[in-house]
PDB file of N, CA and C in Angstrom:
ATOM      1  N   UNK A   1      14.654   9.913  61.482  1.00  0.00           N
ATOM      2  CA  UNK A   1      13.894   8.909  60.788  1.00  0.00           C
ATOM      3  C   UNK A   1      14.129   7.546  61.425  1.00  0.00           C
ATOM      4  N   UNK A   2      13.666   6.852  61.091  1.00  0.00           N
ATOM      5  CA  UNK A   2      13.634   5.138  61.673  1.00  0.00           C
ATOM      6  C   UNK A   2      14.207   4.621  60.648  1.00  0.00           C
ATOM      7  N   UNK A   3      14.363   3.255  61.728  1.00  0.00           N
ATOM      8  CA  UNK A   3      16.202   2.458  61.046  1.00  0.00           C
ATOM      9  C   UNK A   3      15.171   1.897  59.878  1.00  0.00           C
ATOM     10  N   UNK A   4      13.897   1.658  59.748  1.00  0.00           N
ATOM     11  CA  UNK A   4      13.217   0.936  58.660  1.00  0.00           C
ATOM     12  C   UNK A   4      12.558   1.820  57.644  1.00  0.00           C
ATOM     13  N   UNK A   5      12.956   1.497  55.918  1.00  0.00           N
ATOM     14  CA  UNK A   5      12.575   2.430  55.242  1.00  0.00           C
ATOM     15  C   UNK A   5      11.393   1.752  54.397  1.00  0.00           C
ATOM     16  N   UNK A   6      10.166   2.232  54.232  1.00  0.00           N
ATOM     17  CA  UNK A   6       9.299   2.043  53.804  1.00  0.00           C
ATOM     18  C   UNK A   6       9.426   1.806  52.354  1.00  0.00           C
ATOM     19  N   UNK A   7       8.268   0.895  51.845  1.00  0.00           N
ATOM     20  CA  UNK A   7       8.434   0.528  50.217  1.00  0.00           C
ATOM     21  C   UNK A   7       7.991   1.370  49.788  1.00  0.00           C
ATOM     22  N   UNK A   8       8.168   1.410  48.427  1.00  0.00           N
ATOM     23  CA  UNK A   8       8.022   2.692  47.471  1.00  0.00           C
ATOM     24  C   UNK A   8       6.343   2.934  46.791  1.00  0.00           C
ATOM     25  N   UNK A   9       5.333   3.085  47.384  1.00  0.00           N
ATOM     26  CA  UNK A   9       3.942   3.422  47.200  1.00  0.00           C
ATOM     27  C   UNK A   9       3.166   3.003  45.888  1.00  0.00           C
ATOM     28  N   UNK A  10       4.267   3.603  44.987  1.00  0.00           N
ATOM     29  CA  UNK A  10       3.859   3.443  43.617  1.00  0.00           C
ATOM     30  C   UNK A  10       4.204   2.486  43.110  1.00  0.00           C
ATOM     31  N   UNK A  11       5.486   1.938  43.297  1.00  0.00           N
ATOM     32  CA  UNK A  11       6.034   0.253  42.594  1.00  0.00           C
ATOM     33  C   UNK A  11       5.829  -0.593  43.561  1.00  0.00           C
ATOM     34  N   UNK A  12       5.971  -0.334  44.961  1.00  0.00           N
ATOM     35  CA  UNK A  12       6.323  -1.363  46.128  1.00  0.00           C
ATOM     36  C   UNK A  12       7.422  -1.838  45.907  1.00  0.00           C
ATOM     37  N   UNK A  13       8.948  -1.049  45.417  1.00  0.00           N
ATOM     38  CA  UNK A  13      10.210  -1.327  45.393  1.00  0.00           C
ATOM     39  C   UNK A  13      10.926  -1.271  46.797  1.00  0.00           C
ATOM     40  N   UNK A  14      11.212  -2.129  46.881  1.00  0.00           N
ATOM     41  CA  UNK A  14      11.580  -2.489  48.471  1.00  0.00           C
ATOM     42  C   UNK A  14      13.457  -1.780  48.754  1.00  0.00           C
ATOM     43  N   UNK A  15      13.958  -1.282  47.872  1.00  0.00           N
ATOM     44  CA  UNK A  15      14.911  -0.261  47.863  1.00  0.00           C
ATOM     45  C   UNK A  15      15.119   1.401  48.144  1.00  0.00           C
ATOM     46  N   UNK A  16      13.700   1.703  48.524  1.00  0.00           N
ATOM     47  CA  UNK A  16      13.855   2.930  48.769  1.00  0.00           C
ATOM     48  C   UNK A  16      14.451   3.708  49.672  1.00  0.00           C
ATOM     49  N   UNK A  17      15.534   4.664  49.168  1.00  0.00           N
ATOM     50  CA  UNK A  17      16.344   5.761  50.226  1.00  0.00           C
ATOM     51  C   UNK A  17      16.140   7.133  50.562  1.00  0.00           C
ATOM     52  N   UNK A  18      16.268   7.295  51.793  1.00  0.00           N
ATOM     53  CA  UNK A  18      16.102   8.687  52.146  1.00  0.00           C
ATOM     54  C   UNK A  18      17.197   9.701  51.251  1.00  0.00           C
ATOM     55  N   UNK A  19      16.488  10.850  51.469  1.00  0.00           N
ATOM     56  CA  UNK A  19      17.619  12.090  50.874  1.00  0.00           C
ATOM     57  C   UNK A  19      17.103  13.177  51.159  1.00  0.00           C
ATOM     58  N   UNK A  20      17.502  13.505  52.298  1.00  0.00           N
ATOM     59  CA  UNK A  20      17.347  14.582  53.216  1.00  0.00           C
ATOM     60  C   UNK A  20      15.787  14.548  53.817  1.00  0.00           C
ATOM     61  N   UNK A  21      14.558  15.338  53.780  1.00  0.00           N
ATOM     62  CA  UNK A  21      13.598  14.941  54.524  1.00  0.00           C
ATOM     63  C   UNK A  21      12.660  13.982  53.381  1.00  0.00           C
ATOM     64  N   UNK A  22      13.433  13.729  52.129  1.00  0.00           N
ATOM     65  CA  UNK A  22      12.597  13.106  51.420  1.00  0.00           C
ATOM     66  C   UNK A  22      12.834  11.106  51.464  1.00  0.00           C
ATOM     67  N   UNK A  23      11.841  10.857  51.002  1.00  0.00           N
ATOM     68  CA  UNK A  23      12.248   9.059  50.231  1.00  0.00           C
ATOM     69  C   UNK A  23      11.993   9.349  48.956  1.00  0.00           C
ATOM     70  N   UNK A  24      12.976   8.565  48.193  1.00  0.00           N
ATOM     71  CA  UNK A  24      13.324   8.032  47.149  1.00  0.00           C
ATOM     72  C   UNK A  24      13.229   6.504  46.577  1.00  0.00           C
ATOM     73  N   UNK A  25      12.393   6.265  45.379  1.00  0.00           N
ATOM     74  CA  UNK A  25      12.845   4.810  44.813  1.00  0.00           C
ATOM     75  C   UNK A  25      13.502   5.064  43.417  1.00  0.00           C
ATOM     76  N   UNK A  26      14.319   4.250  43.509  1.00  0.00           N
ATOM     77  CA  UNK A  26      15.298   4.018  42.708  1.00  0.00           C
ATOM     78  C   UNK A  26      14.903   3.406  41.400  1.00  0.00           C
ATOM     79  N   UNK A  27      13.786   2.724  41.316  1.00  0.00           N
ATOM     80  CA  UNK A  27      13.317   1.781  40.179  1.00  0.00           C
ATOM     81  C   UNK A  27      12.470   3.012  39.566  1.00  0.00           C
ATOM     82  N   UNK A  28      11.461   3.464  40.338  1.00  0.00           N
ATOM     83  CA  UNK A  28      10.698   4.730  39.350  1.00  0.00           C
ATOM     84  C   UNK A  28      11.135   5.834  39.877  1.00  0.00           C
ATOM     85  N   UNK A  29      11.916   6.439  40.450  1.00  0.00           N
ATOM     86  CA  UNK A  29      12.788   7.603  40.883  1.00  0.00           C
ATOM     87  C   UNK A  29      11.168   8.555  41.324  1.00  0.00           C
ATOM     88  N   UNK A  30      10.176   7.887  42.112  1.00  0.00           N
ATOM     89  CA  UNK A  30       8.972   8.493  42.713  1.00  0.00           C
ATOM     90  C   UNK A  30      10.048   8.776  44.312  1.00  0.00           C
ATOM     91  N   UNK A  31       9.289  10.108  44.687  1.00  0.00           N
ATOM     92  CA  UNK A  31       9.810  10.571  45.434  1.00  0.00           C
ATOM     93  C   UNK A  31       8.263  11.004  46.577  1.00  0.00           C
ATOM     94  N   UNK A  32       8.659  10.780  47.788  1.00  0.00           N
ATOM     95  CA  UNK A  32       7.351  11.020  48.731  1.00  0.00           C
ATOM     96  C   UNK A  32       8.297  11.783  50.374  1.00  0.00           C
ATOM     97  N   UNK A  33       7.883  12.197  50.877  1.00  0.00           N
ATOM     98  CA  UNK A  33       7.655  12.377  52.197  1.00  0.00           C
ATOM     99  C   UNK A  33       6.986  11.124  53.627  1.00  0.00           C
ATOM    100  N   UNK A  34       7.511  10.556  54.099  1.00  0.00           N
ATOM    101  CA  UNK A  34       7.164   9.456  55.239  1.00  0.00           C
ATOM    102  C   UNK A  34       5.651   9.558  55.651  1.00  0.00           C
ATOM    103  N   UNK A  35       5.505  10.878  55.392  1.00  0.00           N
ATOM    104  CA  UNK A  35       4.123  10.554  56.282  1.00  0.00           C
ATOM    105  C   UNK A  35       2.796  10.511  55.326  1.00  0.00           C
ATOM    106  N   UNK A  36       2.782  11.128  54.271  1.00  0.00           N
ATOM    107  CA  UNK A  36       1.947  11.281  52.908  1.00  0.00           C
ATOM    108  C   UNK A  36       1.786  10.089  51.720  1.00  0.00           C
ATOM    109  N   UNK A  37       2.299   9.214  52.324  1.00  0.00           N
ATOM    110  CA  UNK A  37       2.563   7.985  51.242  1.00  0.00           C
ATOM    111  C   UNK A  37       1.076   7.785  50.887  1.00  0.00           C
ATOM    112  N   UNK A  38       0.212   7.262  51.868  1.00  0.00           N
ATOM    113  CA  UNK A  38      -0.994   6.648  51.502  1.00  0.00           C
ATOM    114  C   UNK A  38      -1.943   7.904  50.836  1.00  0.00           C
ATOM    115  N   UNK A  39      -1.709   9.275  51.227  1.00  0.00           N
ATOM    116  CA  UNK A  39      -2.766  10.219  50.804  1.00  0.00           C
ATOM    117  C   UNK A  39      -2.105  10.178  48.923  1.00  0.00           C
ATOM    118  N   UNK A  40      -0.959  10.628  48.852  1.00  0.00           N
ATOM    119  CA  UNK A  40      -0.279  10.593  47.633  1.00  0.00           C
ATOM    120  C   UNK A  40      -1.204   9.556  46.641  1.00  0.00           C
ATOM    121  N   UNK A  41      -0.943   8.235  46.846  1.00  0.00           N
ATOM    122  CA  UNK A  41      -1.371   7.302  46.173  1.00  0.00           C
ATOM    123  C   UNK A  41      -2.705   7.367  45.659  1.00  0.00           C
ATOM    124  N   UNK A  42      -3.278   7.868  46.477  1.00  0.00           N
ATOM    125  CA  UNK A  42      -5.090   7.704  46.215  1.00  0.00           C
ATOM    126  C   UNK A  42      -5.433   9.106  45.695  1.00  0.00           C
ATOM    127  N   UNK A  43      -4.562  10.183  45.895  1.00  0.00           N
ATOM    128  CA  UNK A  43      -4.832  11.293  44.993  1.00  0.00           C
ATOM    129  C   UNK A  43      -4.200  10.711  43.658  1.00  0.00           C
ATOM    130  N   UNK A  44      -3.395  10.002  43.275  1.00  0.00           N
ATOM    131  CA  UNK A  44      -3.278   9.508  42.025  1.00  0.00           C
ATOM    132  C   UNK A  44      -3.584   8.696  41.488  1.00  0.00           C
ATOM    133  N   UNK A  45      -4.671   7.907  41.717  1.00  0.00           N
ATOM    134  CA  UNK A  45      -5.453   6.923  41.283  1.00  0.00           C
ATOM    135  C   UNK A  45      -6.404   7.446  41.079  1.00  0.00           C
ATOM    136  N   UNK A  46      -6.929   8.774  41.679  1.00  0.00           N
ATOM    137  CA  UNK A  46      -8.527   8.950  41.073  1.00  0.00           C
ATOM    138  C   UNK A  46      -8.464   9.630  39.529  1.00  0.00           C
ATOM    139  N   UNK A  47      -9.723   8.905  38.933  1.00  0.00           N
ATOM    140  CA  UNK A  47     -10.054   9.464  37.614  1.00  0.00           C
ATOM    141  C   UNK A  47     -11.014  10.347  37.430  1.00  0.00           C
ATOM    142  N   UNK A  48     -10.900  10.814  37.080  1.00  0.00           N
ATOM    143  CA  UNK A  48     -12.529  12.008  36.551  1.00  0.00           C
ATOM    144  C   UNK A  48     -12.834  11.953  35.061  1.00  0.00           C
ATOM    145  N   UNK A  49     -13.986  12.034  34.842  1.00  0.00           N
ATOM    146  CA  UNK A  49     -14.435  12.377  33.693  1.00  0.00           C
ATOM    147  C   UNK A  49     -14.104  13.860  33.274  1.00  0.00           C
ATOM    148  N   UNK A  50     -14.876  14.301  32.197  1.00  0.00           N
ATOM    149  CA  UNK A  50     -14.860  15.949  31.334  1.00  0.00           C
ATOM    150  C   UNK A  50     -15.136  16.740  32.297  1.00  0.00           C
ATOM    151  N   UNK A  51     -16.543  16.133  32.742  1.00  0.00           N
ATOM    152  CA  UNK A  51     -17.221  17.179  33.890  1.00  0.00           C
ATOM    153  C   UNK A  51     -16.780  17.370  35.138  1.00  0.00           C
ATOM    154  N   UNK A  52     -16.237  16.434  35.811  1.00  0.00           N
ATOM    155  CA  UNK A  52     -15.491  15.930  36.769  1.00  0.00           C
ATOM    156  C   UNK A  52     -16.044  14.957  38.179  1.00  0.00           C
ATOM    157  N   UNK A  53     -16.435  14.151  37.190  1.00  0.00           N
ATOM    158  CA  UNK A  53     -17.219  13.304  38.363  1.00  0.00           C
ATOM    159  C   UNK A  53     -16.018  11.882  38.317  1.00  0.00           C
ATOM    160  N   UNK A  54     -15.778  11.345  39.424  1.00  0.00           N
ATOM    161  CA  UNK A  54     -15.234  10.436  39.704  1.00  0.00           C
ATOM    162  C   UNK A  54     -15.667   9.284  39.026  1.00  0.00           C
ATOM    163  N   UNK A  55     -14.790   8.153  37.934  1.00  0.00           N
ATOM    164  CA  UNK A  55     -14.691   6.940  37.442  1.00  0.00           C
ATOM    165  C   UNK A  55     -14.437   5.955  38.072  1.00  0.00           C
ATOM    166  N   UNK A  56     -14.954   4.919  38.015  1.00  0.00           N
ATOM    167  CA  UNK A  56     -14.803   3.649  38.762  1.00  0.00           C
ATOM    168  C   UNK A  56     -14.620   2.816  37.649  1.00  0.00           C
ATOM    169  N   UNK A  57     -14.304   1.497  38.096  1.00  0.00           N
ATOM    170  CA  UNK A  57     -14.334   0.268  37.284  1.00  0.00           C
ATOM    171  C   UNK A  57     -15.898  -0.319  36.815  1.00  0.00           C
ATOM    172  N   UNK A  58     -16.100  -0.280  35.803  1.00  0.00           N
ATOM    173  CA  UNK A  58     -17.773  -0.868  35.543  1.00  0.00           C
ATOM    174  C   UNK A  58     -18.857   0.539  35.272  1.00  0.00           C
ATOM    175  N   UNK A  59     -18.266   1.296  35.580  1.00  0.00           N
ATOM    176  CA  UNK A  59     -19.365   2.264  35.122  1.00  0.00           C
ATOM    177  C   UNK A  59     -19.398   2.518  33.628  1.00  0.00           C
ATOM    178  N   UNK A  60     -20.666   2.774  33.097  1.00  0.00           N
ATOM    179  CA  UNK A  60     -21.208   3.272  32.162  1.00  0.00           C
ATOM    180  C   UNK A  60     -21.062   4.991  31.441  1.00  0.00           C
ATOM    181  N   UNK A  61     -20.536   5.371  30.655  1.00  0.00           N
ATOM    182  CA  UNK A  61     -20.098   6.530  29.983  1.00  0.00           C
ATOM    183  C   UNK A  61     -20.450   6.579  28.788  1.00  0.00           C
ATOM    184  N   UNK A  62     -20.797   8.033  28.463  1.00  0.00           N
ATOM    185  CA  UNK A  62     -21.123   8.497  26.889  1.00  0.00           C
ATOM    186  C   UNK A  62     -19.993   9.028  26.549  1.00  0.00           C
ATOM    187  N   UNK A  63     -20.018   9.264  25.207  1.00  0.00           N
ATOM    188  CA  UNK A  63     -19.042  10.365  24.291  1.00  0.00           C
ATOM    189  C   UNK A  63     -19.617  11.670  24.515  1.00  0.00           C
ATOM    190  N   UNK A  64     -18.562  13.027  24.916  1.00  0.00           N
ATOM    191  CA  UNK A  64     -19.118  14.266  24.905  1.00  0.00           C
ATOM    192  C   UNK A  64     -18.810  14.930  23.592  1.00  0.00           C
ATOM    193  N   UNK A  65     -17.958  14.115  22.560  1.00  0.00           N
ATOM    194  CA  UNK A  65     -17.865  14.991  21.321  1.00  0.00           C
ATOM    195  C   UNK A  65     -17.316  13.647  20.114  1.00  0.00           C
ATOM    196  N   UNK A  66     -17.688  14.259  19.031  1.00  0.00           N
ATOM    197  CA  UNK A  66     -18.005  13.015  17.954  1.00  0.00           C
ATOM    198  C   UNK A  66     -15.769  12.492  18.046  1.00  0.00           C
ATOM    199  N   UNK A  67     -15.476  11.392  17.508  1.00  0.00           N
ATOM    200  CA  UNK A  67     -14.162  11.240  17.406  1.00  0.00           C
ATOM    201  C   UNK A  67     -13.734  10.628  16.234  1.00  0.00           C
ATOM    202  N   UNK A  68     -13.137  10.577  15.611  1.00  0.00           N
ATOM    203  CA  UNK A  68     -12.205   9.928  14.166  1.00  0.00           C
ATOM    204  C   UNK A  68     -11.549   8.650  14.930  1.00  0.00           C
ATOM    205  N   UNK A  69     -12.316   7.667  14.551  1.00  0.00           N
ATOM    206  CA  UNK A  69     -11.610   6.288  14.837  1.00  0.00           C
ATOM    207  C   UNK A  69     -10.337   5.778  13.351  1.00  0.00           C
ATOM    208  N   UNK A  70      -9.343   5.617  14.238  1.00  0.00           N
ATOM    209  CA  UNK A  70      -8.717   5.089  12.939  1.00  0.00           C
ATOM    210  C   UNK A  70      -8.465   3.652  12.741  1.00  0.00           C
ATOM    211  N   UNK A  71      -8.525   3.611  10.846  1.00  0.00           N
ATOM    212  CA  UNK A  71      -8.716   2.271  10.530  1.00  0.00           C
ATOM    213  C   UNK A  71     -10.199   2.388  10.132  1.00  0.00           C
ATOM    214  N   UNK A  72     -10.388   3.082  10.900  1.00  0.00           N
ATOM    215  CA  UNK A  72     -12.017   2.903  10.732  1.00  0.00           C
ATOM    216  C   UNK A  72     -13.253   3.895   9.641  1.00  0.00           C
ATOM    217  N   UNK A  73     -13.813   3.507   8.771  1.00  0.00           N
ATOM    218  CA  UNK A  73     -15.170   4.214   8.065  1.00  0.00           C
ATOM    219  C   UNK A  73     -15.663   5.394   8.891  1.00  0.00           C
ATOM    220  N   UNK A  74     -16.137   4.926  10.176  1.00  0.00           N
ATOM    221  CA  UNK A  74     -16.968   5.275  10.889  1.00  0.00           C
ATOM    222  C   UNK A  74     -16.332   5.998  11.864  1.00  0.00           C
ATOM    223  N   UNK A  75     -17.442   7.265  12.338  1.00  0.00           N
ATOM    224  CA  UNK A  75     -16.872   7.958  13.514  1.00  0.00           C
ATOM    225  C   UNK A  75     -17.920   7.666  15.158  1.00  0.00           C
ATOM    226  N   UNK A  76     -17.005   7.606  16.015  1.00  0.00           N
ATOM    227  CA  UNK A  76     -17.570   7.047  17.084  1.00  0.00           C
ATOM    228  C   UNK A  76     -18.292   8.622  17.473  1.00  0.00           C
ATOM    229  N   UNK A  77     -19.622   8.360  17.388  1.00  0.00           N
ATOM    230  CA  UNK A  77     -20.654   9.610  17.915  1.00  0.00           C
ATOM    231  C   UNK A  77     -20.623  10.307  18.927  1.00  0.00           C
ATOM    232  N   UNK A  78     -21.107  11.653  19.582  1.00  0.00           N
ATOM    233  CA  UNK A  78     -21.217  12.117  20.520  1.00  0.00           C
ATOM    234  C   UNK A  78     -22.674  11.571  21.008  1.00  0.00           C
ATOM    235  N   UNK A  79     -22.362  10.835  22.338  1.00  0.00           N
ATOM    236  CA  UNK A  79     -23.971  10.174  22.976  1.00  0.00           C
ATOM    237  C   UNK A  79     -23.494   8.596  23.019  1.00  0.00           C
ATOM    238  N   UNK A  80     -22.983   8.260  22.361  1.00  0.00           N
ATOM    239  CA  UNK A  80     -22.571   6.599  22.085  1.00  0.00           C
ATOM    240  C   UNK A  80     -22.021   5.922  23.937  1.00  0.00           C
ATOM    241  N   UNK A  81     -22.900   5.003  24.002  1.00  0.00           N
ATOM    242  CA  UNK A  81     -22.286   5.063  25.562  1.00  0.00           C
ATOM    243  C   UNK A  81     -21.467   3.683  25.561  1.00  0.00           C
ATOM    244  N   UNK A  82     -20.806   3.613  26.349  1.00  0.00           N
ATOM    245  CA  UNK A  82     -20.251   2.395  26.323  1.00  0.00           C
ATOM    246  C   UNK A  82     -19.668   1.984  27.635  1.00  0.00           C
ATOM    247  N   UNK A  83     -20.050   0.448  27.636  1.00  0.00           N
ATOM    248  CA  UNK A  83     -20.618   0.251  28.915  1.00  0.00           C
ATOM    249  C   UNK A  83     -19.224  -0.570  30.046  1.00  0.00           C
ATOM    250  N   UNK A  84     -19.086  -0.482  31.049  1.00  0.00           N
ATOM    251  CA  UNK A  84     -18.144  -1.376  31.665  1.00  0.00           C
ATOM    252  C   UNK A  84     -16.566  -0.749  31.498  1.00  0.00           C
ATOM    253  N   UNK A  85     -16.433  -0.333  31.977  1.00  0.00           N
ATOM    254  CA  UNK A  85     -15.133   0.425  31.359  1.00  0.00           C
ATOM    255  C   UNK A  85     -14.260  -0.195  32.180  1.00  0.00           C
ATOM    256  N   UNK A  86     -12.941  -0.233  32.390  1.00  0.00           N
ATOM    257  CA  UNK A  86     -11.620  -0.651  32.921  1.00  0.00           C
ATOM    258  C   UNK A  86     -11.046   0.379  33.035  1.00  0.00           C
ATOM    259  N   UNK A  87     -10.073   1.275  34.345  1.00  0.00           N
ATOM    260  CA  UNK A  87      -9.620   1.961  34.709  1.00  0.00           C
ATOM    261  C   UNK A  87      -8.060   1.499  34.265  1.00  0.00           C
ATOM    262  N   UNK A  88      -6.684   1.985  33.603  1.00  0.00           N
ATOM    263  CA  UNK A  88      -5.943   1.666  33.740  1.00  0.00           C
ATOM    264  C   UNK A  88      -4.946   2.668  33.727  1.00  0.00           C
ATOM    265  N   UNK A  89      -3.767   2.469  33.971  1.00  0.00           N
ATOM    266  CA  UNK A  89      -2.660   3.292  34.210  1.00  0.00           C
ATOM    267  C   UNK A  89      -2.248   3.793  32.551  1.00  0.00           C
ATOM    268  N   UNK A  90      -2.168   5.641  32.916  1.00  0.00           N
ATOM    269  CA  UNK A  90      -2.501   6.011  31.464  1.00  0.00           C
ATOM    270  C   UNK A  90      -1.357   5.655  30.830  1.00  0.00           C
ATOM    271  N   UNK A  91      -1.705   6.045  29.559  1.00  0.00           N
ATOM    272  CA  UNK A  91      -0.634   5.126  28.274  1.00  0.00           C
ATOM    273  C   UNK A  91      -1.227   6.151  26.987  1.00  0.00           C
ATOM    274  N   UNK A  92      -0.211   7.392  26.715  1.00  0.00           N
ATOM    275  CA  UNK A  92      -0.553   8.657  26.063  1.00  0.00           C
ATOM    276  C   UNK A  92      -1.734   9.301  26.490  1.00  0.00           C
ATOM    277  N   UNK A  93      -1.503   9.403  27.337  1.00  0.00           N
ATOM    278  CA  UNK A  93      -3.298  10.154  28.112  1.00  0.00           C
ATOM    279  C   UNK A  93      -4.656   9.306  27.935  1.00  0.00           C
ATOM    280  N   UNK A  94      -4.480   8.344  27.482  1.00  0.00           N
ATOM    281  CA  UNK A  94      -5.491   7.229  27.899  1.00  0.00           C
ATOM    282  C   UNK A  94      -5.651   6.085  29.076  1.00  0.00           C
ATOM    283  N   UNK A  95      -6.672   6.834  29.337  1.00  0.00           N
ATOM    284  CA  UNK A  95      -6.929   6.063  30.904  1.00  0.00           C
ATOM    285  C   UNK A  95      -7.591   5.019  31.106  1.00  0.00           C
ATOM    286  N   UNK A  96      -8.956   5.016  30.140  1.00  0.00           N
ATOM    287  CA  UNK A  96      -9.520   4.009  30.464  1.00  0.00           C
ATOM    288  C   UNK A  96      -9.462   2.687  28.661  1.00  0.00           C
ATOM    289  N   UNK A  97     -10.028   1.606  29.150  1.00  0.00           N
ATOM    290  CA  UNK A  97      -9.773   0.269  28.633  1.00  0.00           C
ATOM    291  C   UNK A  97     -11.330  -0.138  28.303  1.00  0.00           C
ATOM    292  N   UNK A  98     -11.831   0.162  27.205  1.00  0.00           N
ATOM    293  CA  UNK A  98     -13.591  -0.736  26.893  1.00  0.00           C
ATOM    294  C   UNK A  98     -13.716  -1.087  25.763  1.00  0.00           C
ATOM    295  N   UNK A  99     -14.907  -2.245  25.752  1.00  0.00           N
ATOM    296  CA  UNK A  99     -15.268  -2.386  24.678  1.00  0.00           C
ATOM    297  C   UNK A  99     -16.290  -1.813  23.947  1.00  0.00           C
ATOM    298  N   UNK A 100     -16.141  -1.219  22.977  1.00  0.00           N
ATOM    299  CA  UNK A 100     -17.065  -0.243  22.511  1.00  0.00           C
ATOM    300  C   UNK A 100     -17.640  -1.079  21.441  1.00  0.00           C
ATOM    301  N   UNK A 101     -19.146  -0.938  21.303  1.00  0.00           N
ATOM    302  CA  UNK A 101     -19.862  -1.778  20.427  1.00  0.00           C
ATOM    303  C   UNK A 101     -19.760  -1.367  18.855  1.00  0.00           C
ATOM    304  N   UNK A 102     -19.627  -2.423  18.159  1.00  0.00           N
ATOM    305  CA  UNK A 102     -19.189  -1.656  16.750  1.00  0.00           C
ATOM    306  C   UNK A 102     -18.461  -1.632  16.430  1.00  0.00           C
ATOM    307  N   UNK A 103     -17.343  -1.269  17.512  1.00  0.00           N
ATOM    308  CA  UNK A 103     -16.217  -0.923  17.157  1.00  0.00           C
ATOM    309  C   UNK A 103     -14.886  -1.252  18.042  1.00  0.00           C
ATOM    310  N   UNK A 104     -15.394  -2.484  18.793  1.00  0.00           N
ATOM    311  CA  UNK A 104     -14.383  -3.739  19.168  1.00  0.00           C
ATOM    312  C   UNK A 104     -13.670  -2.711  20.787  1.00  0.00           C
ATOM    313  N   UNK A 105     -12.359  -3.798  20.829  1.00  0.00           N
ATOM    314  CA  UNK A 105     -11.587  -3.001  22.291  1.00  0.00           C
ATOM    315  C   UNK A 105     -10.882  -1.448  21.852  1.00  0.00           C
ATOM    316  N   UNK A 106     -11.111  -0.895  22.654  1.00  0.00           N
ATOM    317  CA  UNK A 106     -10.135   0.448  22.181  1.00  0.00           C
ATOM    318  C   UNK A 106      -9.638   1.156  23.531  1.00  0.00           C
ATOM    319  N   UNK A 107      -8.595   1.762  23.478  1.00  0.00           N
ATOM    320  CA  UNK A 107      -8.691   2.598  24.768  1.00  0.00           C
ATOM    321  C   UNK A 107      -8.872   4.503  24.998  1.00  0.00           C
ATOM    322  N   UNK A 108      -9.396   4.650  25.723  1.00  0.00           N
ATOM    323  CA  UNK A 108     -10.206   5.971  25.603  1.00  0.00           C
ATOM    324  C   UNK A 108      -9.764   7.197  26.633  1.00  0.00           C
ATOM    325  N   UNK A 109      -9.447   8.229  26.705  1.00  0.00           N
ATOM    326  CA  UNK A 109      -8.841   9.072  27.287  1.00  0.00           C
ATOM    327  C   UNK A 109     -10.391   9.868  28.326  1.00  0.00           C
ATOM    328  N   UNK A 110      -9.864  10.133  29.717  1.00  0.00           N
ATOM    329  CA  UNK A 110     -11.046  10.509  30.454  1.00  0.00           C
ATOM    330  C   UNK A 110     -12.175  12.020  30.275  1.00  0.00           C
ATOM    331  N   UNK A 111     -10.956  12.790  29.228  1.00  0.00           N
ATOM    332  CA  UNK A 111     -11.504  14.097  28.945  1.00  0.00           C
ATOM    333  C   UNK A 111     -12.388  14.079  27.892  1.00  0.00           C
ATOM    334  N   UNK A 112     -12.943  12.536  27.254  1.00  0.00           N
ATOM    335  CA  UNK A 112     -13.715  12.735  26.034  1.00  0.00           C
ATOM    336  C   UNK A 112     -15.073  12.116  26.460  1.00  0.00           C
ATOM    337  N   UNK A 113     -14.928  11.629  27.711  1.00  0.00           N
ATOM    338  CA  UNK A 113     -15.797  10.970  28.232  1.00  0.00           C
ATOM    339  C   UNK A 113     -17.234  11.634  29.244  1.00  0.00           C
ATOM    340  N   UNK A 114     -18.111  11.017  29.589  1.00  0.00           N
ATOM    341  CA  UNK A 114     -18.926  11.450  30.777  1.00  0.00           C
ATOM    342  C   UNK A 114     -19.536  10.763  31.222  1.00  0.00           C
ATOM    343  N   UNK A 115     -19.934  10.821  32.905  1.00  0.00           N
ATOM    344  CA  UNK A 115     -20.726   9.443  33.267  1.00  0.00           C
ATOM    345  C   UNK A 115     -21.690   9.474  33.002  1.00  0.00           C
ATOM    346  N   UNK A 116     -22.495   8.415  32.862  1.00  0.00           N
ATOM    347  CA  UNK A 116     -24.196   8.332  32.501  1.00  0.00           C
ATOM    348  C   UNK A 116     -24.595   8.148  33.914  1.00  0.00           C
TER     349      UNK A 116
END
């Protein structure tokens, strides 16, 4: 290996150590191989919808099945689209970040979703 050890992909923790043919970071204990760093990353950033079409930032999505909002009277419909979405790093299996009309900011998991 080379005297210089690469930052850590996922945090950019500038502490990362080898251990045996692997790297290691110490802050999120993510573990990679030297040469796979960049493929790694971008296989874990992509999102898919139900069906499995790739999510972006700003795209437009329906509901594929009715849901129990809580707090709430009302149930968010199957068909209800909602527009502009925000991709974010999941947080209990919710991936994405929108504002849904009606029914204010919420965040929404990618398997309930579909692109329009």
């Amino acid at each position: 290996m080379s005297d210089t050890i690469p930052p850590c992909p996922a945090c950019a923790c500038e502490y990362s150590y080898e251990l045996g043919e692997l790297l290691v970071c110490p802050e999120c204990a993510h573990e990679w191989s030297p040469g796979q760093e960049a493929a790694e990353v971008e296989q874990e950033t992509t999102v898919k919808d139900a069906v499995g079409n790739v999510l972006a930032n700003g795209d437009t999505v329906g509901m594929v099945k009715t849901m129990k909002v809580k707090g709430s009277p009302r149930d968010l419909k199957i068909g209800t689209k909602v527009r502009n979405i925000r991709l974010i790093d999941a947080v209990n299996g919710h991936d994405i970040d929108a504002k849904v009309d009606g029914f204010g900011p919420m965040k929404l998991k990618s398997s309930v979703v579909k692109k329009v």
